[in-house]
Protein backbone atom coordinates (compact mmCIF):
# COMPACT_ATOMS: atom_id res chain seq x y z
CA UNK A 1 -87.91 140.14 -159.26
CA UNK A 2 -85.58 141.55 -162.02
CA UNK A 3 -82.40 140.46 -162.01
CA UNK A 4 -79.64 143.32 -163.16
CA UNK A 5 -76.44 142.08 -164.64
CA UNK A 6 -73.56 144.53 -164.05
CA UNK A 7 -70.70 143.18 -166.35
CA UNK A 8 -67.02 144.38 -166.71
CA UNK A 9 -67.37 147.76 -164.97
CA UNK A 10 -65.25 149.82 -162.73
CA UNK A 11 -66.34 151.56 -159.71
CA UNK A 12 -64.27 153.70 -157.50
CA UNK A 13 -66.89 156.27 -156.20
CA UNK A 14 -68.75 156.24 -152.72
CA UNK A 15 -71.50 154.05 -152.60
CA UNK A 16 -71.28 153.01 -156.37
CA UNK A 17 -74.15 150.18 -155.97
CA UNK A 18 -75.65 151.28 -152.34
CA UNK A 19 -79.10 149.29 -151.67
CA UNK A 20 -78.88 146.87 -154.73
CA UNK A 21 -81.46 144.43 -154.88
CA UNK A 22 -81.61 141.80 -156.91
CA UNK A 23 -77.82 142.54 -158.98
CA UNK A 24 -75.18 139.94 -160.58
CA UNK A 25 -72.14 141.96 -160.54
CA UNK A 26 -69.63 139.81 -162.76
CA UNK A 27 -66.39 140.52 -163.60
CA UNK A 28 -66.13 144.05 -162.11
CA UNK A 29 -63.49 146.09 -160.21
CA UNK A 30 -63.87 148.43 -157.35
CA UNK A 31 -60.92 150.15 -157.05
CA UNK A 32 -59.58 153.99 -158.23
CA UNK A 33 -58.53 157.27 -157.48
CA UNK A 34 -62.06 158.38 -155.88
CA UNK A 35 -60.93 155.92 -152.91
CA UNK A 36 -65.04 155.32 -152.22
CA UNK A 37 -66.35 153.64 -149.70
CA UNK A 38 -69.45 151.07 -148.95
CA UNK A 39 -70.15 150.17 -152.73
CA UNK A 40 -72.70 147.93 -151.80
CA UNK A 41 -74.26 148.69 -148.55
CA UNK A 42 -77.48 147.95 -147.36
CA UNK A 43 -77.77 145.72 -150.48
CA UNK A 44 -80.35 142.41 -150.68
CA UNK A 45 -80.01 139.25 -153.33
CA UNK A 46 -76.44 140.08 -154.72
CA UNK A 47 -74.65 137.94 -156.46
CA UNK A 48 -70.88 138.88 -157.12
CA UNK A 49 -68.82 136.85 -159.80
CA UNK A 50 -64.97 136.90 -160.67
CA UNK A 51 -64.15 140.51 -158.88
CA UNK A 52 -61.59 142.19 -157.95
CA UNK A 53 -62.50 144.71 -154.40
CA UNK A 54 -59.50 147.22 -153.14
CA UNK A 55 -61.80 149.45 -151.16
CA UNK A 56 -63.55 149.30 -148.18
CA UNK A 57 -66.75 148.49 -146.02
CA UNK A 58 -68.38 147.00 -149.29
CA UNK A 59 -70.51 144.63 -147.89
CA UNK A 60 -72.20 146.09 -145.19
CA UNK A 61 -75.67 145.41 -143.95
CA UNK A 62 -76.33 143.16 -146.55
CA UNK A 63 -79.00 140.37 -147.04
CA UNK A 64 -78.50 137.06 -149.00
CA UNK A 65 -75.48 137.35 -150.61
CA UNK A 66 -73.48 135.48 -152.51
CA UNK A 67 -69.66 135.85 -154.00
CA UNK A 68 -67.09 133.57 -155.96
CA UNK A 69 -63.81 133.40 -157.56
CA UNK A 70 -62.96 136.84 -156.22
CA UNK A 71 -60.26 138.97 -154.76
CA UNK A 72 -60.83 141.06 -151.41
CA UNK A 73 -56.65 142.89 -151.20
CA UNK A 74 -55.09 143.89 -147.86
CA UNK A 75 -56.63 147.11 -148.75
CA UNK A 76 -59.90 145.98 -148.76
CA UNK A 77 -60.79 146.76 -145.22
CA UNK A 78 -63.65 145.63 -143.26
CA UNK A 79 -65.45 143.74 -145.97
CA UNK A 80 -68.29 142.17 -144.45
CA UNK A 81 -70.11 143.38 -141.68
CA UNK A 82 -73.54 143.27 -140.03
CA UNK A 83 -74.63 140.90 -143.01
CA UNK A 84 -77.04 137.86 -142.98
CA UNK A 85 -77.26 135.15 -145.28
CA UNK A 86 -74.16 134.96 -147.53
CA UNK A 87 -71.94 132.29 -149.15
CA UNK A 88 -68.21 132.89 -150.19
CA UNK A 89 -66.80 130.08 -151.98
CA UNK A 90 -63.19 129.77 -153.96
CA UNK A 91 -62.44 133.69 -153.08
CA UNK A 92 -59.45 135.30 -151.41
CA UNK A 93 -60.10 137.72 -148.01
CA UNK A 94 -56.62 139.68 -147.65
CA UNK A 95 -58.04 142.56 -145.58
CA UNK A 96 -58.02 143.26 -142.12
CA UNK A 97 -61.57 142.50 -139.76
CA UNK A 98 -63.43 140.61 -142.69
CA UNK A 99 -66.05 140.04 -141.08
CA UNK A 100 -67.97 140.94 -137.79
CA UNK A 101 -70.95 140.91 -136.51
CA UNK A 102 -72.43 138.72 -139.32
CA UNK A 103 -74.79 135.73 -139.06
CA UNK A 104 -75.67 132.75 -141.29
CA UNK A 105 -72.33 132.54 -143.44
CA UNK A 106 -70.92 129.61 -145.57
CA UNK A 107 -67.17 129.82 -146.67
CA UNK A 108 -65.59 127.28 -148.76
CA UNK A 109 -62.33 126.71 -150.93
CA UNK A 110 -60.93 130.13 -149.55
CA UNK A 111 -57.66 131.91 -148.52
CA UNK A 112 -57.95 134.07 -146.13
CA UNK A 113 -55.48 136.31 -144.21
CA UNK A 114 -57.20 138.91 -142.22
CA UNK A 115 -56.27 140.09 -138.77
CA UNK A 116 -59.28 139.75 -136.20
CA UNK A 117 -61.59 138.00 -138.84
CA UNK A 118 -64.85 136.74 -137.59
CA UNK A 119 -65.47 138.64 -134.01
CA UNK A 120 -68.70 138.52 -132.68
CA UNK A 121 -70.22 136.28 -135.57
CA UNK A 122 -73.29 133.05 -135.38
CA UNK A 123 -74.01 130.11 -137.03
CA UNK A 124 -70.90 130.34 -139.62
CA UNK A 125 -69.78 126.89 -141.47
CA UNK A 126 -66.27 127.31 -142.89
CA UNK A 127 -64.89 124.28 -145.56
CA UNK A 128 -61.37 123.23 -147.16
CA UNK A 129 -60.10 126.53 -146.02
CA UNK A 130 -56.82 127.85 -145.55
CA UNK A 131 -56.33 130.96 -142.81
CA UNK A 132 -53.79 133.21 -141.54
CA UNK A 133 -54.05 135.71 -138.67
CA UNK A 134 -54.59 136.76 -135.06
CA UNK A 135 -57.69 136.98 -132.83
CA UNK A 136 -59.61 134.46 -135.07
CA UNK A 137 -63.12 133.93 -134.53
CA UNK A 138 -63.54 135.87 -131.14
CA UNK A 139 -66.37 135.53 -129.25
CA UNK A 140 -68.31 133.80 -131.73
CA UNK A 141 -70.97 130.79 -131.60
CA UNK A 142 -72.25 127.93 -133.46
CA UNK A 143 -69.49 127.86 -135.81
CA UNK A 144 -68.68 124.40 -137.83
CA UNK A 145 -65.60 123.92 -139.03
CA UNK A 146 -64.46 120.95 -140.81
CA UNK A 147 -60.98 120.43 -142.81
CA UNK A 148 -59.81 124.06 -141.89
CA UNK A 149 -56.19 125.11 -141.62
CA UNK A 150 -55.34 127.88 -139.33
CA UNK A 151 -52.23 129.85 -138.48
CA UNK A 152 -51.94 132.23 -135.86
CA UNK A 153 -51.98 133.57 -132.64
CA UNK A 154 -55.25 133.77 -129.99
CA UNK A 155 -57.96 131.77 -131.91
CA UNK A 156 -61.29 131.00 -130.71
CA UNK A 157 -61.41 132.66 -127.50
CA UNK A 158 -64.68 133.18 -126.30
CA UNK A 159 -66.53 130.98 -128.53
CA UNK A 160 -69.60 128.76 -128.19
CA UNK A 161 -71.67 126.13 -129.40
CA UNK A 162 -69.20 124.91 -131.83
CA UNK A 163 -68.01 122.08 -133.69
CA UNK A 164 -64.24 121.51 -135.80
CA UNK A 165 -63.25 118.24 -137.39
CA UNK A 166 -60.50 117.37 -139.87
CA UNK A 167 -58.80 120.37 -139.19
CA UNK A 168 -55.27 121.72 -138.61
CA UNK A 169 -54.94 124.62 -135.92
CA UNK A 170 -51.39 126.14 -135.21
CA UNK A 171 -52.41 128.70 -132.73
CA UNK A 172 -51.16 130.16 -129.31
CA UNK A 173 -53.39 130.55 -126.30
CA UNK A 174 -56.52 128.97 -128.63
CA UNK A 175 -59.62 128.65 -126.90
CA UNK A 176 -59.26 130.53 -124.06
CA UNK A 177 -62.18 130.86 -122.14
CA UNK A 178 -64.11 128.34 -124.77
CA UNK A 179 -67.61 126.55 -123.76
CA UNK A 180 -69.79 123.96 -125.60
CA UNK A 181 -67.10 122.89 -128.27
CA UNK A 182 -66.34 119.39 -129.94
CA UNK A 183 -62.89 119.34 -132.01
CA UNK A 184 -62.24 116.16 -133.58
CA UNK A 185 -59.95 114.26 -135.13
CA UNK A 186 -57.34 117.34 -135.62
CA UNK A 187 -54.31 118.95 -134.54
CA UNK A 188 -53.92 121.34 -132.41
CA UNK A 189 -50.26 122.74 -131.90
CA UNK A 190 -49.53 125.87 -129.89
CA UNK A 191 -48.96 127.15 -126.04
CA UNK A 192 -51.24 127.19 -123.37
CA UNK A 193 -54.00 125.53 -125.07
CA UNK A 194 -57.68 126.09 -123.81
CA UNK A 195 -57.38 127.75 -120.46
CA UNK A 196 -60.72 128.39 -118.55
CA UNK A 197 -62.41 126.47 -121.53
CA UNK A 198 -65.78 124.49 -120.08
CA UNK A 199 -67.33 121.74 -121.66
CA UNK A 200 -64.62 121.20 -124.27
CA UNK A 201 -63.79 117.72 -125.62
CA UNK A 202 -61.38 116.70 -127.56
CA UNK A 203 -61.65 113.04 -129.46
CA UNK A 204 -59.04 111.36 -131.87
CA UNK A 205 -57.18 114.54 -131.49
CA UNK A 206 -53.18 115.38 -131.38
CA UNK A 207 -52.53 118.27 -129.09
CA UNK A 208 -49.03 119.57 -129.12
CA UNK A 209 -47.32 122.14 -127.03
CA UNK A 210 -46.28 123.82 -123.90
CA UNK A 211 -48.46 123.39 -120.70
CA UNK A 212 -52.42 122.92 -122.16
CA UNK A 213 -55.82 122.67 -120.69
CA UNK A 214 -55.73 123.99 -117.11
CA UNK A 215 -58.26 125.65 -115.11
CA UNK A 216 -60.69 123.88 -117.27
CA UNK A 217 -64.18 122.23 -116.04
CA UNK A 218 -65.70 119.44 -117.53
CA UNK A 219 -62.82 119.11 -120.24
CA UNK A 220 -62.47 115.32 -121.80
CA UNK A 221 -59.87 113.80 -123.94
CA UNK A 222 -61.19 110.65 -126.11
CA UNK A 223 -58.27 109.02 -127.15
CA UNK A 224 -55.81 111.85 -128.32
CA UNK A 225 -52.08 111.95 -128.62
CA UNK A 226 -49.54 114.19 -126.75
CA UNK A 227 -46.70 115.84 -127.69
CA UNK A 228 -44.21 117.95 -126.19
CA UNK A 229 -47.06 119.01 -123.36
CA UNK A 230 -45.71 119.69 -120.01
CA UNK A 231 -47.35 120.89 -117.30
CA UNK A 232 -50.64 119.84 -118.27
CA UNK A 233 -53.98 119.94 -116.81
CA UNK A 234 -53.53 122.22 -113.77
CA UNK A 235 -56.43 123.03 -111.85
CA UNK A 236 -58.55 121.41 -114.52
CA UNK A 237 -61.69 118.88 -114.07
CA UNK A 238 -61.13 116.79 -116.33
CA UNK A 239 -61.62 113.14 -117.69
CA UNK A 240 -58.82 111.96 -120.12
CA UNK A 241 -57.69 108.88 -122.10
CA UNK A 242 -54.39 109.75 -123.61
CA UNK A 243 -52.12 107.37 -126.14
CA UNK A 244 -48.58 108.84 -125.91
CA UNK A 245 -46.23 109.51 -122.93
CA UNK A 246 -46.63 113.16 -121.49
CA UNK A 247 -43.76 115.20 -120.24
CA UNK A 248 -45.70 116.01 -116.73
CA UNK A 249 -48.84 116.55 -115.17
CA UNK A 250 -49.41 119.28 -112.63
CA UNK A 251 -52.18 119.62 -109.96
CA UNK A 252 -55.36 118.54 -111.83
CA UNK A 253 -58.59 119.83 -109.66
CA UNK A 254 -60.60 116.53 -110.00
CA UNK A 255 -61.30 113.82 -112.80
CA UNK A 256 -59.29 110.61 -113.87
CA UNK A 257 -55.91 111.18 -116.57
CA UNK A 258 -55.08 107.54 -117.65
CA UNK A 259 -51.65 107.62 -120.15
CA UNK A 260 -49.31 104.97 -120.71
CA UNK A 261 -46.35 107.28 -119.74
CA UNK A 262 -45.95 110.23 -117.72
CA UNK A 263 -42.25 111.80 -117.02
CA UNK A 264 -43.39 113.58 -113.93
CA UNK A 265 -46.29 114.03 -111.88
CA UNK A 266 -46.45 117.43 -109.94
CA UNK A 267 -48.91 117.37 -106.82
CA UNK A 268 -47.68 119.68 -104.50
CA UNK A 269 -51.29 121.54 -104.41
CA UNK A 270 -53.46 120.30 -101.39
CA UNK A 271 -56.89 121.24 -103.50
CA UNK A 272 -55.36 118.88 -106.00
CA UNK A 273 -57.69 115.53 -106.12
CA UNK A 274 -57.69 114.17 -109.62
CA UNK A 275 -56.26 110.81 -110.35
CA UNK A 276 -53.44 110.03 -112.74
CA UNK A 277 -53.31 106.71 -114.00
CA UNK A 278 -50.84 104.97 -116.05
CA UNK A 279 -51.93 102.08 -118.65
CA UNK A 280 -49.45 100.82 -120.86
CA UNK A 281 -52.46 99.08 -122.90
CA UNK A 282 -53.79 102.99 -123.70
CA UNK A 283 -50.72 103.25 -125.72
CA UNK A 284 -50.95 104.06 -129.09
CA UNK A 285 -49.37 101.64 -131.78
């Protein structure tokens, strides 16, 4: 296949590169007073160097695809959607719904601040990334994370399949309603943290916040640190082994809690059967 080079060009008209195949667009700029859309939809073995993108819906439909040291704006709506097979590596993604509905996606050494980035989305790997926004990752599976930094509101609800280590999460109301997913040896601060989640574990973690993990089945802690939780574990199955003092414990459904240290220990719920027990040897140093 012949391999086109498009070099320091501007496009701002509506489908300036629609259906590409086989293209290195390098140093370019899509952006201008024609305010076009979907410059390269429906586009197959792309490869997009050192750009600058102010538009929107460029990337749509697109097949093996792959993008560095560029520069998506806040204006850049809806970059990437419905597109297989694509690596984005040392590139900024400022605009809103990034990507959705996409499959088969490596990101690494990124920024990204996006509101609702990555709904619907499989078998995405994400590395030494740094991410701002709400409704993160929604109802997505097989996603493996590792040394990710996150900040914002309502993160991985409704995902699957799907494995985080290294990472840093600052999130309210994360995994809600998670199942099948292994975070390790992270933290994870924010409110209400994985309610209704099923088969969740969390090993050489630190969770920190207001009243997490209740209403949760099958839900294990592997020796992970507490802070500031209250409240935690109502209505939950769960087997934990936790190395700091908690500030209480309410209801769990069934499954053993052993802490060195618990402040209070709430049972007033007759359906209430799980064990807490206290070890001062579980204690952390």
């Amino acid at each position: 296949m012949e391999i086109k080079i498009i070099k320091e060009m501007n496009f701002d008209e509506e489908r300036a590169l629609y259906g590409s195949n086989g293209v290195v667009v390098d140093s370019c700029r899509f952006d201008g007073p024609a305010d076009g859309e979907s410059a390269l939809k429906e586009s197959r073995n792309v490869e997009v160097n050192n750009s600058f993108f102010n538009l929107r819906y460029h990337f749509w439909h697109d097949d093996n695809l792959n993008i560095t040291g560029s520069e998506m704006t806040d204006k850049c709506r809806a970059a990437l959607w419905y597109t297989n097979n694509a690596t984005i590596s040392d590139t900024n993604l400022y605009g809103i719904k990034a990507l959705r509905e996409c499959s088969n996606i490596r990101i690494n050494d990124c920024d990204i601040n996006s509101q609702e980035f990555g709904w619907s989305v499989q078998d995405i790997e994400m590395k030494d990334t740094t991410v701002q926004g709400e409704y993160f990752m929604m109802r997505s599976e097989r996603l493996k994370f590792d040394n990710v930094s996150l900040k914002g509101k309502y993160s991985f609800q409704y995902i699957t399949d799907s494995v985080f280590e290294n990472c840093n999460f600052d999130t309210k109301d994360a995994f809600w309603h998670a199942k099948n997913v292994v975070v390790r040896n992270s933290v994870v601060k924010g409110e209400y943290l994985a309610w209704y989640c099923e088969n969740v574990t969390f090993e050489n973690c630190t969770i920190i916040g207001t009243q997490p993990l209740c209403y949760c089945k099958g839900l294990k802690l592997i020796n992970c640190k507490m802070i500031d939780t209250d409240l935690a574990f109502e209505k939950s199955e769960v087997e934990a082994t936790v190395l700091t003092p908690v500030i209480s414990i309410k209801n769990p459904k069934a499954g053993v809690i052993t802490v060195p240290e618990v402040s209070e220990i709430i049972m007033d719920d007759p359906e209430a059967k799980g064990e807490v027990r206290i070890d001062n040897k579980a204690a952390c140093a």
